[in-house]
Every structure is written in C-alpha cells, then in structure tokens.
Protein backbone atom coordinates (compact mmCIF):
# COMPACT_ATOMS: atom_id res chain seq x y z
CA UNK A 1 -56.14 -32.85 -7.69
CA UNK A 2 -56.72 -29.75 -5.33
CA UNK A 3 -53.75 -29.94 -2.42
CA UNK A 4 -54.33 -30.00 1.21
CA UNK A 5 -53.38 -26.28 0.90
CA UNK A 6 -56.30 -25.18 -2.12
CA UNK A 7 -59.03 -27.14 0.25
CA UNK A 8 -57.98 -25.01 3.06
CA UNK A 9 -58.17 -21.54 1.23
CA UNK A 10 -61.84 -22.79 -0.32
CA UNK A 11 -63.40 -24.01 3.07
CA UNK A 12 -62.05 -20.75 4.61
CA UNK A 13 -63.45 -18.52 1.73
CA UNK A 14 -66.69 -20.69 1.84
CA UNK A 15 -67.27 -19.70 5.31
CA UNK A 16 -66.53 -16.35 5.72
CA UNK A 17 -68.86 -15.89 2.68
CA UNK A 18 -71.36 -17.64 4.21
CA UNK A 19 -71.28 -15.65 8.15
CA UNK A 20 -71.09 -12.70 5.79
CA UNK A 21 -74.43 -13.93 3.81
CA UNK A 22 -76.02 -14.54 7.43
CA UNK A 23 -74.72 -11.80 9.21
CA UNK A 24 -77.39 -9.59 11.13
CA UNK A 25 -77.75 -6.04 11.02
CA UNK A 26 -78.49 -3.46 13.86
CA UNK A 27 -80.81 -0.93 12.92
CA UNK A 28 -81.72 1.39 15.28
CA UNK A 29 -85.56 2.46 15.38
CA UNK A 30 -85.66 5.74 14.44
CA UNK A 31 -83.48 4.89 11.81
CA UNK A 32 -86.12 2.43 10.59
CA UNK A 33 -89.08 5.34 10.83
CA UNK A 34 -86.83 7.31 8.93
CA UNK A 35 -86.33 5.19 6.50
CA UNK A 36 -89.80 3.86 6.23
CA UNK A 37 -91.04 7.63 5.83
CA UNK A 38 -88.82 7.81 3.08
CA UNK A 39 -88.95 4.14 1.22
CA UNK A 40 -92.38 2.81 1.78
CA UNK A 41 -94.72 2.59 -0.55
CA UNK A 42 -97.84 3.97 1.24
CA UNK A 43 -95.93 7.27 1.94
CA UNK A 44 -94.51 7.45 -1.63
CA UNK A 45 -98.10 7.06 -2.80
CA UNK A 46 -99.57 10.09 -0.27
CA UNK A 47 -96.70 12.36 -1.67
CA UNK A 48 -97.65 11.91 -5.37
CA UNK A 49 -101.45 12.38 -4.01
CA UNK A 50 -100.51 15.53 -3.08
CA UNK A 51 -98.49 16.69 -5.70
CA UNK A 52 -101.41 15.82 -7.81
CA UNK A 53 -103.94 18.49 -5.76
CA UNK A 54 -100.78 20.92 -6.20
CA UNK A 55 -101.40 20.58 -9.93
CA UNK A 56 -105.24 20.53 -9.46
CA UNK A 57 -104.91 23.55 -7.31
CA UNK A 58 -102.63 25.77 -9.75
CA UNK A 59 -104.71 24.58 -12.58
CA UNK A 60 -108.08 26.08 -10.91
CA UNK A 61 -105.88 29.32 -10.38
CA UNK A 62 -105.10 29.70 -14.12
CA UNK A 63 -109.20 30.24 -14.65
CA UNK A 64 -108.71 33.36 -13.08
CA UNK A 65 -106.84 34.90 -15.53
CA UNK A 66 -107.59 35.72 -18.88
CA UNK A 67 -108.37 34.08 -21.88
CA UNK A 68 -106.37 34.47 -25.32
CA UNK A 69 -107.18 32.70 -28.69
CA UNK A 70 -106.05 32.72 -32.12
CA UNK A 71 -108.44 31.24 -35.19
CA UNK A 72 -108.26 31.63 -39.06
CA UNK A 73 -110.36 29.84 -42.01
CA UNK A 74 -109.49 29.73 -45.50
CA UNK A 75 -112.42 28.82 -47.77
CA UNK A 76 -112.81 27.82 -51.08
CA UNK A 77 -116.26 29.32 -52.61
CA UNK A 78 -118.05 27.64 -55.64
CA UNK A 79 -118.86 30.32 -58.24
CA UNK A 80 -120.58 32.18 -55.51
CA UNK A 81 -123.40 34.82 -56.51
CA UNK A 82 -122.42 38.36 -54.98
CA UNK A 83 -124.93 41.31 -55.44
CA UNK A 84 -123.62 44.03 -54.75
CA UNK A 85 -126.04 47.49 -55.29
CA UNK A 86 -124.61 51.27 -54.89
CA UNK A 87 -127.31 53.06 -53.40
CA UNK A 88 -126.75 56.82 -53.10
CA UNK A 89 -128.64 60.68 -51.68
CA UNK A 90 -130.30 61.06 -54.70
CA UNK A 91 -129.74 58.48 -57.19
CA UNK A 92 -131.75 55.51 -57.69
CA UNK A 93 -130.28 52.08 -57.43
CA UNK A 94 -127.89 50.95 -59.69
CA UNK A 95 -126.73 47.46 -60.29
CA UNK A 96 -123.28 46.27 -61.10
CA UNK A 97 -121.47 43.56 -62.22
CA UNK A 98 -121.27 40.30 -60.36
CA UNK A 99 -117.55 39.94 -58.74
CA UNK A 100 -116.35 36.84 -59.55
CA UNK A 101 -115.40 35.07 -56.02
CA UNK A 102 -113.87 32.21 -55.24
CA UNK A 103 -112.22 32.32 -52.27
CA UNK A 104 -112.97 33.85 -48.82
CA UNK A 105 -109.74 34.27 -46.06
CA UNK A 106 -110.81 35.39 -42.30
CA UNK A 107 -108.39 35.85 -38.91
CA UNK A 108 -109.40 36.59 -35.86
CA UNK A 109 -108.13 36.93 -32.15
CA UNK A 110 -110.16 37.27 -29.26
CA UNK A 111 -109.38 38.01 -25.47
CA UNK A 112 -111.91 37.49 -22.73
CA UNK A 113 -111.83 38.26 -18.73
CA UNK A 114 -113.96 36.97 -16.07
CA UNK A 115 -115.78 40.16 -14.09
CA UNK A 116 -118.29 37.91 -12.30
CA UNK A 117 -119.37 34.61 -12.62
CA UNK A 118 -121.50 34.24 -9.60
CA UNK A 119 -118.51 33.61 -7.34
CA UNK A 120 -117.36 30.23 -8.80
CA UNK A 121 -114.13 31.20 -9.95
CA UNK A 122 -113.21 32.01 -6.49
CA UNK A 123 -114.75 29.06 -4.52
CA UNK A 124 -113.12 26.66 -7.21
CA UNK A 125 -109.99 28.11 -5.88
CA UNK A 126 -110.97 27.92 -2.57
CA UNK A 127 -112.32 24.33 -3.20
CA UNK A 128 -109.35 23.24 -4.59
CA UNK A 129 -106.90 24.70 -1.96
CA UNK A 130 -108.88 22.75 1.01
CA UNK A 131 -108.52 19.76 -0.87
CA UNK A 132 -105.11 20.23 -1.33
CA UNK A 133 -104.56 20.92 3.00
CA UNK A 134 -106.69 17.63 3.36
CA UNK A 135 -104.38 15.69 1.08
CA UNK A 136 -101.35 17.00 2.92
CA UNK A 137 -103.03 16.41 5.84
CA UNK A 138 -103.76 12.62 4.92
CA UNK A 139 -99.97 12.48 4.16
CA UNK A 140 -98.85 13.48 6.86
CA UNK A 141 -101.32 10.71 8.68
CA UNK A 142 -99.87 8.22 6.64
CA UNK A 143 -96.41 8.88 7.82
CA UNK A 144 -97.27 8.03 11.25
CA UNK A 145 -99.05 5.29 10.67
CA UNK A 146 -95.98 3.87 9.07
CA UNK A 147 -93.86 5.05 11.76
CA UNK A 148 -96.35 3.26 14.54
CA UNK A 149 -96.20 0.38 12.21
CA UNK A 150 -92.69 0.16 12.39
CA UNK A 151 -92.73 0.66 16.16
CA UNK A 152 -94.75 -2.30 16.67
CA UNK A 153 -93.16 -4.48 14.29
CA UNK A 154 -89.81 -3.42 16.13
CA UNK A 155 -91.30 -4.24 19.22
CA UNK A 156 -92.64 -8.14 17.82
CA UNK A 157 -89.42 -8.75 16.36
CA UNK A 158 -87.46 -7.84 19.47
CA UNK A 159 -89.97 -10.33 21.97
CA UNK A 160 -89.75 -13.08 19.05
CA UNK A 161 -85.75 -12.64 18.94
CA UNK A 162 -85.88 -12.58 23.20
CA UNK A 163 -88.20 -15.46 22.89
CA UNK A 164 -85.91 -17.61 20.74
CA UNK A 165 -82.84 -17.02 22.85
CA UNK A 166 -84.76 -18.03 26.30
CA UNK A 167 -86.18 -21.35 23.84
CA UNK A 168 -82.69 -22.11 22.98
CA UNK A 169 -81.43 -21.53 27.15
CA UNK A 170 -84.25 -24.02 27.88
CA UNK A 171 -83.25 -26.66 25.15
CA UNK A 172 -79.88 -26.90 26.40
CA UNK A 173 -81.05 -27.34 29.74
CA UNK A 174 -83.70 -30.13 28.38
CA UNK A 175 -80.82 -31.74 26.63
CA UNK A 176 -78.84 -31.60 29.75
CA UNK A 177 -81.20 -33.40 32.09
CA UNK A 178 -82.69 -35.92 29.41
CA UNK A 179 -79.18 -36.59 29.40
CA UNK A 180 -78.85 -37.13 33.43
CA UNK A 181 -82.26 -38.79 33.57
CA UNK A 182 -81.06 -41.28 30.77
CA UNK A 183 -77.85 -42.16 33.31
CA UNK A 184 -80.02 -42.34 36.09
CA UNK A 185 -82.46 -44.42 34.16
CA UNK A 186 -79.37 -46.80 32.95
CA UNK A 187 -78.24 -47.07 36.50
CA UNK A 188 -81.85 -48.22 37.61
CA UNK A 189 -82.59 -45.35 40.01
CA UNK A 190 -85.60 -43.97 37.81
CA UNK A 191 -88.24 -45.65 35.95
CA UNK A 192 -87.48 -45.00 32.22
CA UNK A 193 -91.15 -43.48 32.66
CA UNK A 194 -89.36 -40.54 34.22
CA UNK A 195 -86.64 -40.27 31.51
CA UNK A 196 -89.84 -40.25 28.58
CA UNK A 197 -91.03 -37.21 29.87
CA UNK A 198 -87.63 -35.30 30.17
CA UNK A 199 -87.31 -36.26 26.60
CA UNK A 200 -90.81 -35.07 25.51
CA UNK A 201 -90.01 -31.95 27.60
CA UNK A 202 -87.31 -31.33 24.81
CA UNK A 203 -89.84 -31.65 21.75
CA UNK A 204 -91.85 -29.04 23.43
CA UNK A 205 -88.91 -26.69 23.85
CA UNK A 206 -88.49 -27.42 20.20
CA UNK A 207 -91.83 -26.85 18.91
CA UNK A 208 -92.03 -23.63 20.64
CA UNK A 209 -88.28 -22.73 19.42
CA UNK A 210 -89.35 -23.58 15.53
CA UNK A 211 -92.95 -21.39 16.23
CA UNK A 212 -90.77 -18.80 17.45
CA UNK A 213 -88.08 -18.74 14.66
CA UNK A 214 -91.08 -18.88 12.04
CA UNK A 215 -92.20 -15.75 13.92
CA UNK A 216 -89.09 -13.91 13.48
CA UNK A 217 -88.59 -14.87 9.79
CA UNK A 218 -92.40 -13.00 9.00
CA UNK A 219 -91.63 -10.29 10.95
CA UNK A 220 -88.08 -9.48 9.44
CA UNK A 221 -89.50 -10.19 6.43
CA UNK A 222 -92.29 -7.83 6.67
CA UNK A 223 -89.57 -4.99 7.93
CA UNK A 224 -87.57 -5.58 4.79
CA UNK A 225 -90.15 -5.18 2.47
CA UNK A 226 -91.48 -2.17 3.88
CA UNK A 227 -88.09 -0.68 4.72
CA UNK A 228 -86.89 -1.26 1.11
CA UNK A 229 -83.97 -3.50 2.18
CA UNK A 230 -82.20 -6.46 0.61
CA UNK A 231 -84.44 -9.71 1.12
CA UNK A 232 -81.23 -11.55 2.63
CA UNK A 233 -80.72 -9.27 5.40
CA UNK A 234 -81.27 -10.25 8.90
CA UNK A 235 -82.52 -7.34 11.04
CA UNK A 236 -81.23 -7.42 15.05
CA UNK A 237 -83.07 -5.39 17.42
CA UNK A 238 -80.96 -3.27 19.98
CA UNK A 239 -82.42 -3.68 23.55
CA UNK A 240 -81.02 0.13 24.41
CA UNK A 241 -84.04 1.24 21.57
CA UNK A 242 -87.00 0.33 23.88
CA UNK A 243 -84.71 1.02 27.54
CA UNK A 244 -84.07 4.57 26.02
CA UNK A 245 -87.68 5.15 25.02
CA UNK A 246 -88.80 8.40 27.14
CA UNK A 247 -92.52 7.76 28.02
CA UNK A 248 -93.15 11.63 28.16
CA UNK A 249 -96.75 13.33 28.03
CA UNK A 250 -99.00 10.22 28.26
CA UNK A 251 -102.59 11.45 27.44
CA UNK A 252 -105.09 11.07 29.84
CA UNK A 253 -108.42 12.19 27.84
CA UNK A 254 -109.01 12.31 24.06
CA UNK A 255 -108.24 16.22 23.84
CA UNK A 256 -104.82 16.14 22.75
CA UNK A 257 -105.69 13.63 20.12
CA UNK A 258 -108.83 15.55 18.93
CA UNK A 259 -106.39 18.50 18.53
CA UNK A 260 -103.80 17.01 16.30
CA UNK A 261 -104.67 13.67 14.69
CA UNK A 262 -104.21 14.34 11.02
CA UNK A 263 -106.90 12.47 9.87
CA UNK A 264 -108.93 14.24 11.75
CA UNK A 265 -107.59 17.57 10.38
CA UNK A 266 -107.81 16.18 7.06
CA UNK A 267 -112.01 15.58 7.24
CA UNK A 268 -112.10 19.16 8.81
CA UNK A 269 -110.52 20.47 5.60
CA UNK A 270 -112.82 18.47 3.48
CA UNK A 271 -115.59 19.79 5.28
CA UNK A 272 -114.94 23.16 4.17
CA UNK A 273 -114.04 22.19 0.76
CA UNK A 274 -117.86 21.34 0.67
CA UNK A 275 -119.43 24.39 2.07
CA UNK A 276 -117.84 25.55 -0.78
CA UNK A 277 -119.10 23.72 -3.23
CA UNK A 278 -122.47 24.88 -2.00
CA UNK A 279 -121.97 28.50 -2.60
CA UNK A 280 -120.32 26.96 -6.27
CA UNK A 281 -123.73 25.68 -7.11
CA UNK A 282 -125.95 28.52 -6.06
CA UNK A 283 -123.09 30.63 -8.18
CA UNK A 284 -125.43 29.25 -11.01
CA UNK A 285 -127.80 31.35 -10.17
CA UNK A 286 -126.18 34.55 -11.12
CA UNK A 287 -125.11 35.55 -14.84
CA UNK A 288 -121.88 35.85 -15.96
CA UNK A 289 -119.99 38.80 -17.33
CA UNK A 290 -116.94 38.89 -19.29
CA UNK A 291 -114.53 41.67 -20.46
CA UNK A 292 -114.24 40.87 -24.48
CA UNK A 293 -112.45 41.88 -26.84
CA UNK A 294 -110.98 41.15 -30.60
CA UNK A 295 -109.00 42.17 -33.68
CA UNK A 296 -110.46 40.56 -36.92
CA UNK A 297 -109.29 40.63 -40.47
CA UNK A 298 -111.82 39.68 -43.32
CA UNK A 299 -110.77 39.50 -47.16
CA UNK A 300 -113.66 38.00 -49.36
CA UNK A 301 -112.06 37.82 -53.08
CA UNK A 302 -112.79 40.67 -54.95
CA UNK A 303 -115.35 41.82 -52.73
CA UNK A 304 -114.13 43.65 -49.68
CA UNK A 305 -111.00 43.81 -47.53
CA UNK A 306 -111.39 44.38 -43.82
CA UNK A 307 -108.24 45.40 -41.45
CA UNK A 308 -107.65 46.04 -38.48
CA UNK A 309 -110.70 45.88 -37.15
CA UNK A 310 -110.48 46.02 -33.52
CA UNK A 311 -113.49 45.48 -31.02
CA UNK A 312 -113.87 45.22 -27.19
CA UNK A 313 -117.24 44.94 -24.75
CA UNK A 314 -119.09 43.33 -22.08
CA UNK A 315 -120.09 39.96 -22.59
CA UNK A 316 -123.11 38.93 -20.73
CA UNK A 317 -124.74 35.41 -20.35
CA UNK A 318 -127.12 33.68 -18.55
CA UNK A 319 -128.98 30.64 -18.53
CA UNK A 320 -132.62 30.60 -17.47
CA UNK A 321 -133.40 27.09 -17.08
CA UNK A 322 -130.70 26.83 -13.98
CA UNK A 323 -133.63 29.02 -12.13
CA UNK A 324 -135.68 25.60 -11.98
CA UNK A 325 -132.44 22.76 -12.43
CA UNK A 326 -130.01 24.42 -10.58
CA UNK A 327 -132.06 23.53 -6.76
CA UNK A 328 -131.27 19.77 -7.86
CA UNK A 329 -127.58 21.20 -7.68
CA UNK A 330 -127.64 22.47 -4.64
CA UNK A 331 -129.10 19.75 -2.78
CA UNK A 332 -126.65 17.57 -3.98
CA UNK A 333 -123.99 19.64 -2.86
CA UNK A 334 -125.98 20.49 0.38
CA UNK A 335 -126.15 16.25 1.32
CA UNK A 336 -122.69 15.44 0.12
CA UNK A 337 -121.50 18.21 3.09
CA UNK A 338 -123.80 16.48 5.65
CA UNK A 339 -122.21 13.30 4.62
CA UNK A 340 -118.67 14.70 5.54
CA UNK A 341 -119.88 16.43 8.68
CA UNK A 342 -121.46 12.80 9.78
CA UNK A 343 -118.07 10.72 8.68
CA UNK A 344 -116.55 13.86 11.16
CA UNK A 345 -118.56 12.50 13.56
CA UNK A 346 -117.98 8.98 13.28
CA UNK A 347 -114.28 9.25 12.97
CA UNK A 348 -114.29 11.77 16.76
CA UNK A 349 -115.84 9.13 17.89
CA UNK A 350 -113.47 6.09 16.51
CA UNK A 351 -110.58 8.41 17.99
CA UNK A 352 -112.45 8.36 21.50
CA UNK A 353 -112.23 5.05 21.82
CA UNK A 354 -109.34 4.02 20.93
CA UNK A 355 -107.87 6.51 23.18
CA UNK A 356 -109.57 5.44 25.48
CA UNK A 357 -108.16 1.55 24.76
CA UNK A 358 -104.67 2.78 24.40
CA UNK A 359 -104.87 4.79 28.11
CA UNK A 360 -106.40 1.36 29.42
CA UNK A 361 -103.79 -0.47 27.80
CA UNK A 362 -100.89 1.24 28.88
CA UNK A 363 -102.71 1.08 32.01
CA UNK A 364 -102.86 -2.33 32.18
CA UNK A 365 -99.14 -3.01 30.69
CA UNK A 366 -97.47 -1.02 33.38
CA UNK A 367 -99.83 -3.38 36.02
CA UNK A 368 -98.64 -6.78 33.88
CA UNK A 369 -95.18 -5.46 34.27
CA UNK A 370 -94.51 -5.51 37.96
CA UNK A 371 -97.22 -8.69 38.30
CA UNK A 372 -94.22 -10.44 35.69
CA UNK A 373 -91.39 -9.18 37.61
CA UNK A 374 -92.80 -10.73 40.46
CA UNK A 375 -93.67 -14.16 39.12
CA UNK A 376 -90.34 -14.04 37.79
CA UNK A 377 -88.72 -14.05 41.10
CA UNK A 378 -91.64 -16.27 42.14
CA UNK A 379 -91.20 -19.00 39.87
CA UNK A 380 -86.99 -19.02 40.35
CA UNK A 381 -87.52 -19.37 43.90
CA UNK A 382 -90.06 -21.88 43.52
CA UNK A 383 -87.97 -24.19 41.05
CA UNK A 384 -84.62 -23.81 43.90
CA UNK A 385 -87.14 -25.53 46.26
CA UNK A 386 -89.14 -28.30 44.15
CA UNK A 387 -85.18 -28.80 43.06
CA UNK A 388 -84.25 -29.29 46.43
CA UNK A 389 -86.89 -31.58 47.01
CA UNK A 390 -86.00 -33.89 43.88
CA UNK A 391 -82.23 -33.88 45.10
CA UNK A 392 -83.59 -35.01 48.35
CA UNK A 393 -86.28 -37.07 46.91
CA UNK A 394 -89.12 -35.28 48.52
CA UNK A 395 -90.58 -34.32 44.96
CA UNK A 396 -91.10 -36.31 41.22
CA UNK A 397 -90.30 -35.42 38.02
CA UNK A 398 -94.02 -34.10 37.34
CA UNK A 399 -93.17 -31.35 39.99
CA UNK A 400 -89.94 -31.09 38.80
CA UNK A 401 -90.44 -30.51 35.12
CA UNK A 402 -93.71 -28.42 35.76
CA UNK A 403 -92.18 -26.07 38.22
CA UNK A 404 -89.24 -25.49 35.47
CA UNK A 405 -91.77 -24.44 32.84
C-alpha cells in the first residue's frame, strides 16, 4: 500500500506537472512578427520563390557566354567500296587497288559565341532579372502581410482574453446576487419570479463566457500554428504591447501607399519584364551570328588520316518564315503587357480604397473610443442609481438586472 507520505509526494508532483502543462506564455508582439517572418510557411514559401528566379536569372546569364562541346564516333564499315584514282599534270588516270576498310574513327570539338542574335540574349537577361525584383518584391509583401496578420490576431486574442476576464467578474457577481435573491426569496420578500431571472442572468453570463473561451482557443490556436509553436502552449497577451504602440505618420491620402506597397512594386517590375519580352520577339526578326570554331580529327582505315585540323568562322543563320509567323509573336507578347498594365490598374485602384477604408476606420475607432469611455462612466453611474432605487425599493429587478448589463 502507498503511505500517507508516497500520496503526498504524487498529488504534489501531479500538480505542479499539470500548472506547468497549463502554464501561459507572454510573448511580446514583435517577438511574434519576428518569429512569424521567420517560421511561417507563406514566407518560407516566397523565399524559395525567389531563390528559384536567382537560379532562373544566373541560368539566362550563362547563354551569354560561350559554347564548348566535345563529340567522337567510332564506326564499324561493312566491306566498304573505296575508289580511290591518282590523277596527275600530265598523266592520265590511273586506278588502284581497292583499300580494304572496315572501320572509320572521327573526333571533333567545336566552340561557338553569340555576336548578335537580334538582342534576345540580352533582354532574356533583362527579362529574367525583373522577374527576379518582382519575386523579391512579392516576398517582401508577404512578410507584411504576415506581420499585419499577426497584429490582428494579437489584437483578437487580447479583446477575447479581456472579454473572458470581465465574463468571469460578471459571473461571480451573478452568483452572488442569485445567491441574495434566493435568501430574499426564502424569507418571502421577493416573488421567486424575481429570483428566476437572477438565475437565468447567470446562464447568460455563461453562454457568453463559453463563446468567449471558444474564441480564445481558435485564436491561440491559429497563432501557434503559424508561429511554429508547441500545440499545448497557451499564448498571454501583454496589455503594455498595444499601450506602447506609437501611432506615428498616419496617412491621410493613398500617396504614401502608392509609393511603397510591395505588391505594387512587384506588378511594376513585371511590367517591364514584358516590354521586354516584346523587343525578345521582334529579336526574331534579325539573323543570328555566331563566332565558330573547331579542331577535328578523321582516320578512315587505310584510307586517310586527318590531324589537327583546326577551323574557325562566322556562323550565320536565319529563318525566313519568322518574316510572316513571327507578327503572331509579337502580338502575343504585345497583349500579355496590356494585361499587366490593366491588373496595374486594378490593383492602384484596390489600394485606393482600402486606404481610403483604413483612414475612415481609424477615423471612426478613435470617435468609438471616447463615445465608450463615456458610456462607461455612463452606465456605472447609472447602475449606482437604479441600485439605489432597488435598496430603497423605488426600482424592480427588470431595471435592476438590465441596467447591470
């Protein structure tokens, strides 16, 4: 049997594990942005999106410089019929004996260099490097989308936290005068019909309080997963985050946002990536020339033997039929760049408006603010008076009970 002494230690362990298992943990908010900039998923996601156009980028880059490749063949020939005639000044033809050959060996390497292409070389680099800016740029958008995100969720978890501790301060005083009322109702000095509400006052309270710890569990829940934390941890929000919070350069047009929204930025650079792409497809247009050059060795079996044989030029090419396909091309490339400049228009427009919401809403928060502060101190005074009123008997529990909600 486990002593008196044994149950103690257990119990003891058992609940310091368990205020350990439930204890909450203070992180302040920029911590959290931090964090979320680091952790989340969305930003880990932009990152490798842009470490991908890095690659894209350097790979475009590496077109520009020259080209270097290595080949040999070994064939096997089948009795193969070689005619071979020694013509000479002054000596008629004279044939000789068939070789016998059987096998034919050839190596060559061969070097080639860009001159002109019609300008695509360098608008594929220029192509790729705007795409690369816009992904940064897109990036960098996501990380303060996450950081808003985690402002706001902050800011939900702190009223729904606030909200459950005023709940809780108005179930104890529900207890406390369903308790009264049922003394008062015992002593025959109110009708029980009196004491029924102050009771269902109390399951009101408690609906609220269980909507409001529901609340809190989503919202923590949501922080955790985006923050990267363990599922069991209970986040606490510290009141000095929001009383600290310097409201500093409120905007009061769109200009500051149409200046630096990343987004925004990240179109702009798109946009030029296609006006690129234009001058890419009317590159077609042009021929290209190359800088060749090669080293070949030949050895047919008892035929010839060729060494050394080094050779270097000007390759030119060009491709007629791009005079009549090539407009197709350039169409294409001409609509897919009035496509971006329209979504540039759509999205300066989106950003209007909800600048314009946000000014109206801060607006209208700072307005809600001192219209609360008042009602605050309107609604205490008024509860000291209906209060009054019941003590005297002036006033019912209807007034009573409404004035204290």
């Amino acid at each position: 049997m486990i002593n008196n002494k044994h149950l103690a230690v257990i119990i003891c362990l058992l609940t310091t594990s368990l205020f350990f298992a439930q204890q909450k943990t203070s992180l302040k908010l920029e911590e959290a942005i931090n964090l979320a900039i680091k952790k989340s998923n969305e930003v880990v996601l932009a990152n490798t999106k842009v470490a991908t156009k890095k690659l894209e980028l350097q790979s475009v880059k590496n077109n520009l410089y020259p080209s270097l490749k290595a080949s040999g063949q070994y064939y096997r020939l089948t009795n193969a019929a070689v005619d071979l005639k020694n013509k000479s000044a002054g000596s008629s033809a004279t044939p000789t004996a068939s070789p016998k050959v059987n096998q034919l060996m050839l190596a060559q390497i061969n070097a080639s260099l860009p001159i002109f292409s019609g300008f695509k070389l360098r608008n594929s680099v220029k192509i790729a490097d705007n795409l690369y800016q816009a992904e940064n740029a897109l990036a960098e958008n996501t990380k303060e989308a996450i950081a808003v995100k985690v402002v706001e969720l902050y800011a939900e978890l702190y009223r729904a936290q606030k909200s459950i501790e005023l709940l809780n301060e108005n179930l104890k005083k529900s207890n406390q005068r369903a308790t009264d009322f049922k003394a008062l109702e015992e002593n025959g000095i109110i009708a029980r019909n009196d004491l029924l509400k102050a009771q269902l006052q109390i399951a009101k309270v408690q609906l609220s309080l269980d909507e409001a710890g529901k609340n809190v569990n989503i919202i923590n829940y949501e922080l955790l997963t985006l923050l990267k934390l363990p599922l069991e941890t209970q986040l606490f929000v510290d009141e000095n985050d929001f009383k600290n919070f310097e409201m500093i350069n409120i905007p009061t047009d769109e200009s500051t946002a149409l200046s630096t929204r990343k987004d925004l930025e990240a179109v702009r650079f798109q946009e030029k990536a296609s006006e690129n792409n234009i001058k890419l497809a009317k590159g077609s247009y042009y021929p290209n020339l190359n800088f060749v050059a090669g080293y070949t060795t030949l050895n047919l079996q008892n035929v010839v033997t060729v060494k050394n044989a080094i050779n270097f030029g000007l390759g030119v090419s060009y491709d007629f039929s791009s005079i009549f396909k090539n407009n197709t091309e350039v169409k294409i490339a001409k609509n897919k760049a009035l496509e971006i400049r329209q979504n540039e228009d759509l999205l300066t427009d989106k950003i209007k408006i909800d600048v314009k919401n946000a000014i109206e809403n801060y607006n209208l928060a700072l307005k809600q603010n001192l219209v609360y502060a008042q009602a605050v101190e309107q609604t205490s005074e008024n509860y000291r008076i209906v209060k009054d009123k019941y003590d005297n008997g002036l006033s019912d529990t209807n007034d009573l009970l409404e004035a204290d909600v």
